[in-house]
C-alpha atoms as a PDB file:
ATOM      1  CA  UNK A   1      50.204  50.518 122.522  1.00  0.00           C
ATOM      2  CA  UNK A   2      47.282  52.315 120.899  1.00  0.00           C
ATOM      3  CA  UNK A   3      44.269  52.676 123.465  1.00  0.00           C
ATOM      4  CA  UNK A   4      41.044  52.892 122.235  1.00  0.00           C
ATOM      5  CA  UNK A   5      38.144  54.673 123.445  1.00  0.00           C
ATOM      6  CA  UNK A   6      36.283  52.110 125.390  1.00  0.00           C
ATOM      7  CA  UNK A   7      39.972  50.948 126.997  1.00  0.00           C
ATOM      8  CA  UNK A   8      40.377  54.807 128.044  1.00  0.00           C
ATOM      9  CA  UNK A   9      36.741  54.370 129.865  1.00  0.00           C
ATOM     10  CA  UNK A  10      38.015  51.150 131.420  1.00  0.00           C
ATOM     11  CA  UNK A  11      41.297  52.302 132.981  1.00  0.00           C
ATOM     12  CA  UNK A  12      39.344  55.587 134.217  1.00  0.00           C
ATOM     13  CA  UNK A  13      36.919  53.686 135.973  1.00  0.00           C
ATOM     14  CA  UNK A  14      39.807  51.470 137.611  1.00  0.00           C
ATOM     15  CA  UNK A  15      41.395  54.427 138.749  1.00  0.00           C
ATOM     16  CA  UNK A  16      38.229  56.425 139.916  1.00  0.00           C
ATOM     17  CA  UNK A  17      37.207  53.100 141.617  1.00  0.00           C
ATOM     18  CA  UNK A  18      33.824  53.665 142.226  1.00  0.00           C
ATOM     19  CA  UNK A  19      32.280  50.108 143.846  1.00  0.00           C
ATOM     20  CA  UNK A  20      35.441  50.337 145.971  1.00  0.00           C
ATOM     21  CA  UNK A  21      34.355  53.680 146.959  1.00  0.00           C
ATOM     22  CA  UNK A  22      31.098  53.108 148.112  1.00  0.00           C
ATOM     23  CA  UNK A  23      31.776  51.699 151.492  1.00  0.00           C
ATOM     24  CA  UNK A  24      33.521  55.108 151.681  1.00  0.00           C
ATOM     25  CA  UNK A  25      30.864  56.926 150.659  1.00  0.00           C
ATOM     26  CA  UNK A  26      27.924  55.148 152.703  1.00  0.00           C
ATOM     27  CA  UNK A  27      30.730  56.117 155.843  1.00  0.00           C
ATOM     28  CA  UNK A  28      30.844  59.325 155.234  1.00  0.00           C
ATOM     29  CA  UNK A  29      27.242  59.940 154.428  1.00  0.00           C
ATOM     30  CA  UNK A  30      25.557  57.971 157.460  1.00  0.00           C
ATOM     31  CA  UNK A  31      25.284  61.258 159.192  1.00  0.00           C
ATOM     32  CA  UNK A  32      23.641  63.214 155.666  1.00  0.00           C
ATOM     33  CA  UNK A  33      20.375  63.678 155.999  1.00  0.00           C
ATOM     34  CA  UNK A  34      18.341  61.098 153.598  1.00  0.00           C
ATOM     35  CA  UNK A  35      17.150  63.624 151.475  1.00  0.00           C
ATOM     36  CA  UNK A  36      20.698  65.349 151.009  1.00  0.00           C
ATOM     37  CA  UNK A  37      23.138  62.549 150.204  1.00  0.00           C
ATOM     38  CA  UNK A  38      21.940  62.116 146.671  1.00  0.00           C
ATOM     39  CA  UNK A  39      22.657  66.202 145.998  1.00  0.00           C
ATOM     40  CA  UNK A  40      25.877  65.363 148.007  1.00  0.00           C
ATOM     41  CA  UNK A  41      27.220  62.602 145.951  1.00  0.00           C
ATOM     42  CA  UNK A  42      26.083  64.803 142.747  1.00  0.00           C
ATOM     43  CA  UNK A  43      28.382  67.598 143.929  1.00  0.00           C
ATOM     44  CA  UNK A  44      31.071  65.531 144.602  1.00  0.00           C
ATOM     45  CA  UNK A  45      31.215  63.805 141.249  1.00  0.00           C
ATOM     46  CA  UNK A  46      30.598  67.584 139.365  1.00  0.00           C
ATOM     47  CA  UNK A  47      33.544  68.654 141.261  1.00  0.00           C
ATOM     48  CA  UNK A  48      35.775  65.435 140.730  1.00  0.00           C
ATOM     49  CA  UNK A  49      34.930  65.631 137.014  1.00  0.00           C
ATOM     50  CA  UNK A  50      35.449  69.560 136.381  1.00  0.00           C
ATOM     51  CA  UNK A  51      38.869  68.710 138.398  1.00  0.00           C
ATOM     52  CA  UNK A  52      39.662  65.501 136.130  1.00  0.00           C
ATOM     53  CA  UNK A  53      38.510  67.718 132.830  1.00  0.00           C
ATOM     54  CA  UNK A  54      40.536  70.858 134.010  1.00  0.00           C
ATOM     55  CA  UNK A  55      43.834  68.337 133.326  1.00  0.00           C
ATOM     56  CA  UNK A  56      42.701  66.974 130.264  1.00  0.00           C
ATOM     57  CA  UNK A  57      43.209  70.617 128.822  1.00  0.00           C
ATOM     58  CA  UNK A  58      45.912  72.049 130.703  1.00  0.00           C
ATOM     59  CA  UNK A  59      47.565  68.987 131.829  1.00  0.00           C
ATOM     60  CA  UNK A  60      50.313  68.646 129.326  1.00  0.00           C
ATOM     61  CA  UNK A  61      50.620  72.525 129.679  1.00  0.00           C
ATOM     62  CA  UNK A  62      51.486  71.981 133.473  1.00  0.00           C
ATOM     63  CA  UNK A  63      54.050  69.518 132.483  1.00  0.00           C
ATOM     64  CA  UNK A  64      56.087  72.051 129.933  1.00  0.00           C
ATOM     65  CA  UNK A  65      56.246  74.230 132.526  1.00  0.00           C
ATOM     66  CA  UNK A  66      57.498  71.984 135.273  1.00  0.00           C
ATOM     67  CA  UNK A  67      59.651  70.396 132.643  1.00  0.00           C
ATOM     68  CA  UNK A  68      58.652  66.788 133.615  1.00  0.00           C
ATOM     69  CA  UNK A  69      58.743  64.352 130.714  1.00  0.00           C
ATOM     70  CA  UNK A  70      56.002  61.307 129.154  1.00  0.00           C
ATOM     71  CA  UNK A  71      58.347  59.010 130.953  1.00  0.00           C
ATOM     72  CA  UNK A  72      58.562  60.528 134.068  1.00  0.00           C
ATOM     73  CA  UNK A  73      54.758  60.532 133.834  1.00  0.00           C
ATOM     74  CA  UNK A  74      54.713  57.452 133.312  1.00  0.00           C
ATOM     75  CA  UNK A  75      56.577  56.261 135.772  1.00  0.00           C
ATOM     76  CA  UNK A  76      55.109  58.656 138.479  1.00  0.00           C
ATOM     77  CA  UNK A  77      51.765  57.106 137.159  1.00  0.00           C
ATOM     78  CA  UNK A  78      53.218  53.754 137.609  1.00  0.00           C
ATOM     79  CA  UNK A  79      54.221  53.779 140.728  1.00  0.00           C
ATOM     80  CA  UNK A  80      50.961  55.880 142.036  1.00  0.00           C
ATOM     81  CA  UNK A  81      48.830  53.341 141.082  1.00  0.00           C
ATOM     82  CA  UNK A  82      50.617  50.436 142.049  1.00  0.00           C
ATOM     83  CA  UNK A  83      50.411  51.595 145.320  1.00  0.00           C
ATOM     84  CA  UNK A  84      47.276  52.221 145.120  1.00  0.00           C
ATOM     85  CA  UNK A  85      46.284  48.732 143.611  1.00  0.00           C
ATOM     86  CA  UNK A  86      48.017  47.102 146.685  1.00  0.00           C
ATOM     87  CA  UNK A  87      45.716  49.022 149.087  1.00  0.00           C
ATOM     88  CA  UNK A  88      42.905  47.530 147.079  1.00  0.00           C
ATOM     89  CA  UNK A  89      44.085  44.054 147.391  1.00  0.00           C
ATOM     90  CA  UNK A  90      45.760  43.988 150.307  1.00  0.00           C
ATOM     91  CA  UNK A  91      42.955  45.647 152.646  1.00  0.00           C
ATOM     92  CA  UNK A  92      44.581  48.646 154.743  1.00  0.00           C
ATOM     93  CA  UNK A  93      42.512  49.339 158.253  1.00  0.00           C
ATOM     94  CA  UNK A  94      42.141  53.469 157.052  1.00  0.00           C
ATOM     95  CA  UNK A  95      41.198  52.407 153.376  1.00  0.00           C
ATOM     96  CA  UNK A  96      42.562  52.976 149.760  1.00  0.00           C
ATOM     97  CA  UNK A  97      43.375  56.895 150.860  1.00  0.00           C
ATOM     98  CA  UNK A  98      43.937  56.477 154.686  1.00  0.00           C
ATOM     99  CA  UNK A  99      40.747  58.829 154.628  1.00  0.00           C
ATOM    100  CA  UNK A 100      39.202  58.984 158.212  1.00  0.00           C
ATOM    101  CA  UNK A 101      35.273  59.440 158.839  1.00  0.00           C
ATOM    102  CA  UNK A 102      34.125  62.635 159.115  1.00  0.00           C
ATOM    103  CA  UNK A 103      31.198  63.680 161.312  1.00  0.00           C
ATOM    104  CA  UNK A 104      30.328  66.858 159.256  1.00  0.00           C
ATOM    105  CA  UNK A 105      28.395  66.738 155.750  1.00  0.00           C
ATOM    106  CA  UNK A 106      31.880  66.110 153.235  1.00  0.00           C
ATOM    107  CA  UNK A 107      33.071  69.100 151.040  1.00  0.00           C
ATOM    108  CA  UNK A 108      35.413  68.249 148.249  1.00  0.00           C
ATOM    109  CA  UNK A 109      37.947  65.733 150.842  1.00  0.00           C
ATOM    110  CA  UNK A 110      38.067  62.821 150.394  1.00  0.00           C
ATOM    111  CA  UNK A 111      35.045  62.271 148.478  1.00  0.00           C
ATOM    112  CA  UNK A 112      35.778  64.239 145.543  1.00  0.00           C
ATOM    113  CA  UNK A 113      39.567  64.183 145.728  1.00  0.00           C
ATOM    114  CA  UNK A 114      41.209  61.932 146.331  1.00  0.00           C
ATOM    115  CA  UNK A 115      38.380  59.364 146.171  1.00  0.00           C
ATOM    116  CA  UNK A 116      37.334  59.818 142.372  1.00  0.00           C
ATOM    117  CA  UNK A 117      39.569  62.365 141.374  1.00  0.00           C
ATOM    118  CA  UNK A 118      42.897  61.042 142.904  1.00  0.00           C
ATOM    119  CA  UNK A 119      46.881  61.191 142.100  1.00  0.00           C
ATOM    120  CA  UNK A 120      46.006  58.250 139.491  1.00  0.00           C
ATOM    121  CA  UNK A 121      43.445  59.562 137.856  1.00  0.00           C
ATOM    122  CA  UNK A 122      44.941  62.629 137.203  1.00  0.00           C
ATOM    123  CA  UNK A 123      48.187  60.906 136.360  1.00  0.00           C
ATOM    124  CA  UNK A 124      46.115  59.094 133.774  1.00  0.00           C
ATOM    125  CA  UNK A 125      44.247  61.975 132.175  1.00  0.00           C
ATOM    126  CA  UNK A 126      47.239  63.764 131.490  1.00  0.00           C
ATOM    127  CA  UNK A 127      48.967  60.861 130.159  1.00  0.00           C
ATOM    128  CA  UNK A 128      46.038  59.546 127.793  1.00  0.00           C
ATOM    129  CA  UNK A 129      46.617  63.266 126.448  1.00  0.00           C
ATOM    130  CA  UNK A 130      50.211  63.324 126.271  1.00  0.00           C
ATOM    131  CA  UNK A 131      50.637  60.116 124.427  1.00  0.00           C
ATOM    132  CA  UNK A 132      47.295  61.192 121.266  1.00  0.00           C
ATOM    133  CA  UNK A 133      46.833  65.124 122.005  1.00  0.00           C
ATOM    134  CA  UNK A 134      44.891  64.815 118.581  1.00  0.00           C
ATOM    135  CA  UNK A 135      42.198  62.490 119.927  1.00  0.00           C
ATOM    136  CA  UNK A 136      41.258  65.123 123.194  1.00  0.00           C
ATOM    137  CA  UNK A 137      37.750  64.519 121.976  1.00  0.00           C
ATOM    138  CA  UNK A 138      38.136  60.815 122.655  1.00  0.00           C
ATOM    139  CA  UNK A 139      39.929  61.430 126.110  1.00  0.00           C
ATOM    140  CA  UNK A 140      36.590  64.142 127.037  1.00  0.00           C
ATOM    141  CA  UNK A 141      34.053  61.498 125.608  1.00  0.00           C
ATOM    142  CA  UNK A 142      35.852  58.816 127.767  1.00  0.00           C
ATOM    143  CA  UNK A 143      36.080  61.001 131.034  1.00  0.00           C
ATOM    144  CA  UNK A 144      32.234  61.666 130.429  1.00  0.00           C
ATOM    145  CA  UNK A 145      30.994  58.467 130.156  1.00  0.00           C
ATOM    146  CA  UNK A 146      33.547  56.648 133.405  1.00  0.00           C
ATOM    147  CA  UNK A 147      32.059  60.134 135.381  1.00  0.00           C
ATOM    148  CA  UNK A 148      28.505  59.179 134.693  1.00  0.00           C
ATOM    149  CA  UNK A 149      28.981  55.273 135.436  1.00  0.00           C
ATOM    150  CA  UNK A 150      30.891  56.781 138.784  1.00  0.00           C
ATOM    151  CA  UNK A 151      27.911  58.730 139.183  1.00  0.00           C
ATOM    152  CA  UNK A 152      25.233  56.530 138.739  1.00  0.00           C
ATOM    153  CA  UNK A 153      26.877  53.588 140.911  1.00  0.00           C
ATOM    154  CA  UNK A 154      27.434  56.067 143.752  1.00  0.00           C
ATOM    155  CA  UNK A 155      23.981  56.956 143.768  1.00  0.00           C
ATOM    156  CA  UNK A 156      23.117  53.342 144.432  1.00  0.00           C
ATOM    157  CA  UNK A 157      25.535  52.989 146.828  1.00  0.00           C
ATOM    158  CA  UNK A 158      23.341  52.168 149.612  1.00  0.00           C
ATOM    159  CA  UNK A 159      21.924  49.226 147.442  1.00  0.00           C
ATOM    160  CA  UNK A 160      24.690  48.306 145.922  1.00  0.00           C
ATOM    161  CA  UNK A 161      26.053  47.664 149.530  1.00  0.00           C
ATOM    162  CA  UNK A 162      23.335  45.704 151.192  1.00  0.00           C
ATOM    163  CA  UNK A 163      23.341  43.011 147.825  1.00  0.00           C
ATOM    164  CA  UNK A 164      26.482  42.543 147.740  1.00  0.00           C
ATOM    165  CA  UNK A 165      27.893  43.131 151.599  1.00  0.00           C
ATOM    166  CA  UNK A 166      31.245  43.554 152.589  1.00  0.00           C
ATOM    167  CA  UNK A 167      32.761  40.830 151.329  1.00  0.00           C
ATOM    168  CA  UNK A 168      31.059  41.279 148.105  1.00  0.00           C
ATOM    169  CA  UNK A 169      32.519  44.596 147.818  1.00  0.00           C
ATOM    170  CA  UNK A 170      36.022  43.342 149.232  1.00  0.00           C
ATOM    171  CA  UNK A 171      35.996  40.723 146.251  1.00  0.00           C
ATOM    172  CA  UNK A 172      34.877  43.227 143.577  1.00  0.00           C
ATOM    173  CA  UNK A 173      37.917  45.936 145.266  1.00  0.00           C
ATOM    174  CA  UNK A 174      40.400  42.855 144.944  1.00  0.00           C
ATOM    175  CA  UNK A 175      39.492  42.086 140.943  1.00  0.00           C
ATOM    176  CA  UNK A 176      39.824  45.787 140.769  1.00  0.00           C
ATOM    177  CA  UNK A 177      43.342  45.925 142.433  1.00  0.00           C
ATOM    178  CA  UNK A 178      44.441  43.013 140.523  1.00  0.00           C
ATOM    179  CA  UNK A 179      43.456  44.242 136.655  1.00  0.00           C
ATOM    180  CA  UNK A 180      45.115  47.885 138.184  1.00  0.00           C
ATOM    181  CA  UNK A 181      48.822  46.381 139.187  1.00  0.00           C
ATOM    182  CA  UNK A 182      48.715  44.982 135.802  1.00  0.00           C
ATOM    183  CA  UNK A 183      48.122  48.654 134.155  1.00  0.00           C
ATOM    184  CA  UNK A 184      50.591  50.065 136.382  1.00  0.00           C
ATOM    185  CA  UNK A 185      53.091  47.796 135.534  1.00  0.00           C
ATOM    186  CA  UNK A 186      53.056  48.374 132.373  1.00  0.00           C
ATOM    187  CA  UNK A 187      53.190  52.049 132.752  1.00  0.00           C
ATOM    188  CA  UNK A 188      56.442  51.640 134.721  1.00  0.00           C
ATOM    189  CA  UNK A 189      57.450  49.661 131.713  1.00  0.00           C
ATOM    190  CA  UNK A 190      56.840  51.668 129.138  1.00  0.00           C
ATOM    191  CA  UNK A 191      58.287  54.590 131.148  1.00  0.00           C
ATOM    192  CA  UNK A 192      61.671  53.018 131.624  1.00  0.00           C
ATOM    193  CA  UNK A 193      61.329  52.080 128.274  1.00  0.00           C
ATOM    194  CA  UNK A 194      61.395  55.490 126.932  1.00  0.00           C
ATOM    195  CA  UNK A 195      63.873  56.424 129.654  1.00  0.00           C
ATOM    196  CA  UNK A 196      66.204  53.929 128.549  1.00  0.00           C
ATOM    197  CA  UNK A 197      65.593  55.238 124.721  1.00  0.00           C
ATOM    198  CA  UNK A 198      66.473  58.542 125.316  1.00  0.00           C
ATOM    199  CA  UNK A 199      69.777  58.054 126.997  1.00  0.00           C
END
């Protein structure tokens, strides 16, 4: 199956989950200063992204030398964000990550990883990669563009959570989880697929 640019964006912005991460996010940054949060969230996304980016390029590298295969990836991939979709639609008390408030201004956990920049996400980088290494400019472009949206809804986070409320926000995380079981079942499918091939 041949993704295309604007499905890569999609499927990153499933996996970084932004509107699902902004009750998170509003948690975690009721005891920021006003004036900080915005320089906060900006850090957190910079950091998520050079994280995400730092796979896209050495990724598949980390793979050869671990030995792990495209359908072990796949499958790993699968099964992370399967799990992961479940949380979303099947509300867990600790959210998506099990994350816990923090009274102290957050520093890289859980905003930045695993928030954005999670198992999945990675997973996903380095398979988009693995499966067209010639199109790494479409895979960059793609991570760019699903950071910025990230970015941008995050900002309005506070906003974003008073229009729509929690149950808003619930229904949006539940679409979310839903369209994600679907991609990771069919990354568990395709990786048993090539499993199967190969023996």
């Amino acid at each position: 199956m041949e993704v295309s640019l604007a499905s890569a964006v999609v499927i990153l912005l499933l996996v970084m989950d932004p509107l699902g991460n902004i009750p998170l996010f509003v948690s975690l940054l009721k005891n920021v200063p006003p004036e900080r949060r915005n320089r906060v969230i900006l850090r957190e996304c910079a950091i998520a992204f050079a994280l995400l980016l730092f796979f896209v390029f050495f990724g598949r590298w980390i793979l050869a030398l671990l030995g792990l295969s495209d359908a072990s990836l796949n499958i790993a991939g699968g099964v992370i964000l399967f799990l992961i979709a479940l949380r979303l639609v099947f509300k867990h008390p600790e959210g998506v990550f099990g994350a816990d408030a923090l009274d102290a201004e957050p520093f890289i956990v859980p905003l930045a990883i695993p928030s954005i920049a999670g198992p999945s996400a990675i997973a996903t980088v380095i398979l988009l990669v693995s499966r067209a290494p010639e199109r790494m400019a479409d895979w960059i472009l793609a991570l760019a563009i699903a950071s910025a949206v990230t970015l941008l809804l995050l900002l309005a986070s506070a906003p974003i959570a008073r229009l729509l409320g929690l149950r808003g926000l619930a229904a949006v995380d539940r679409l979310m989880g839903l369209i994600l079981t679907a991609i990771a079942v069919e990354m568990l499918m395709k990786g048993i697929e090539s499993f199967v091939r190969g023996l």
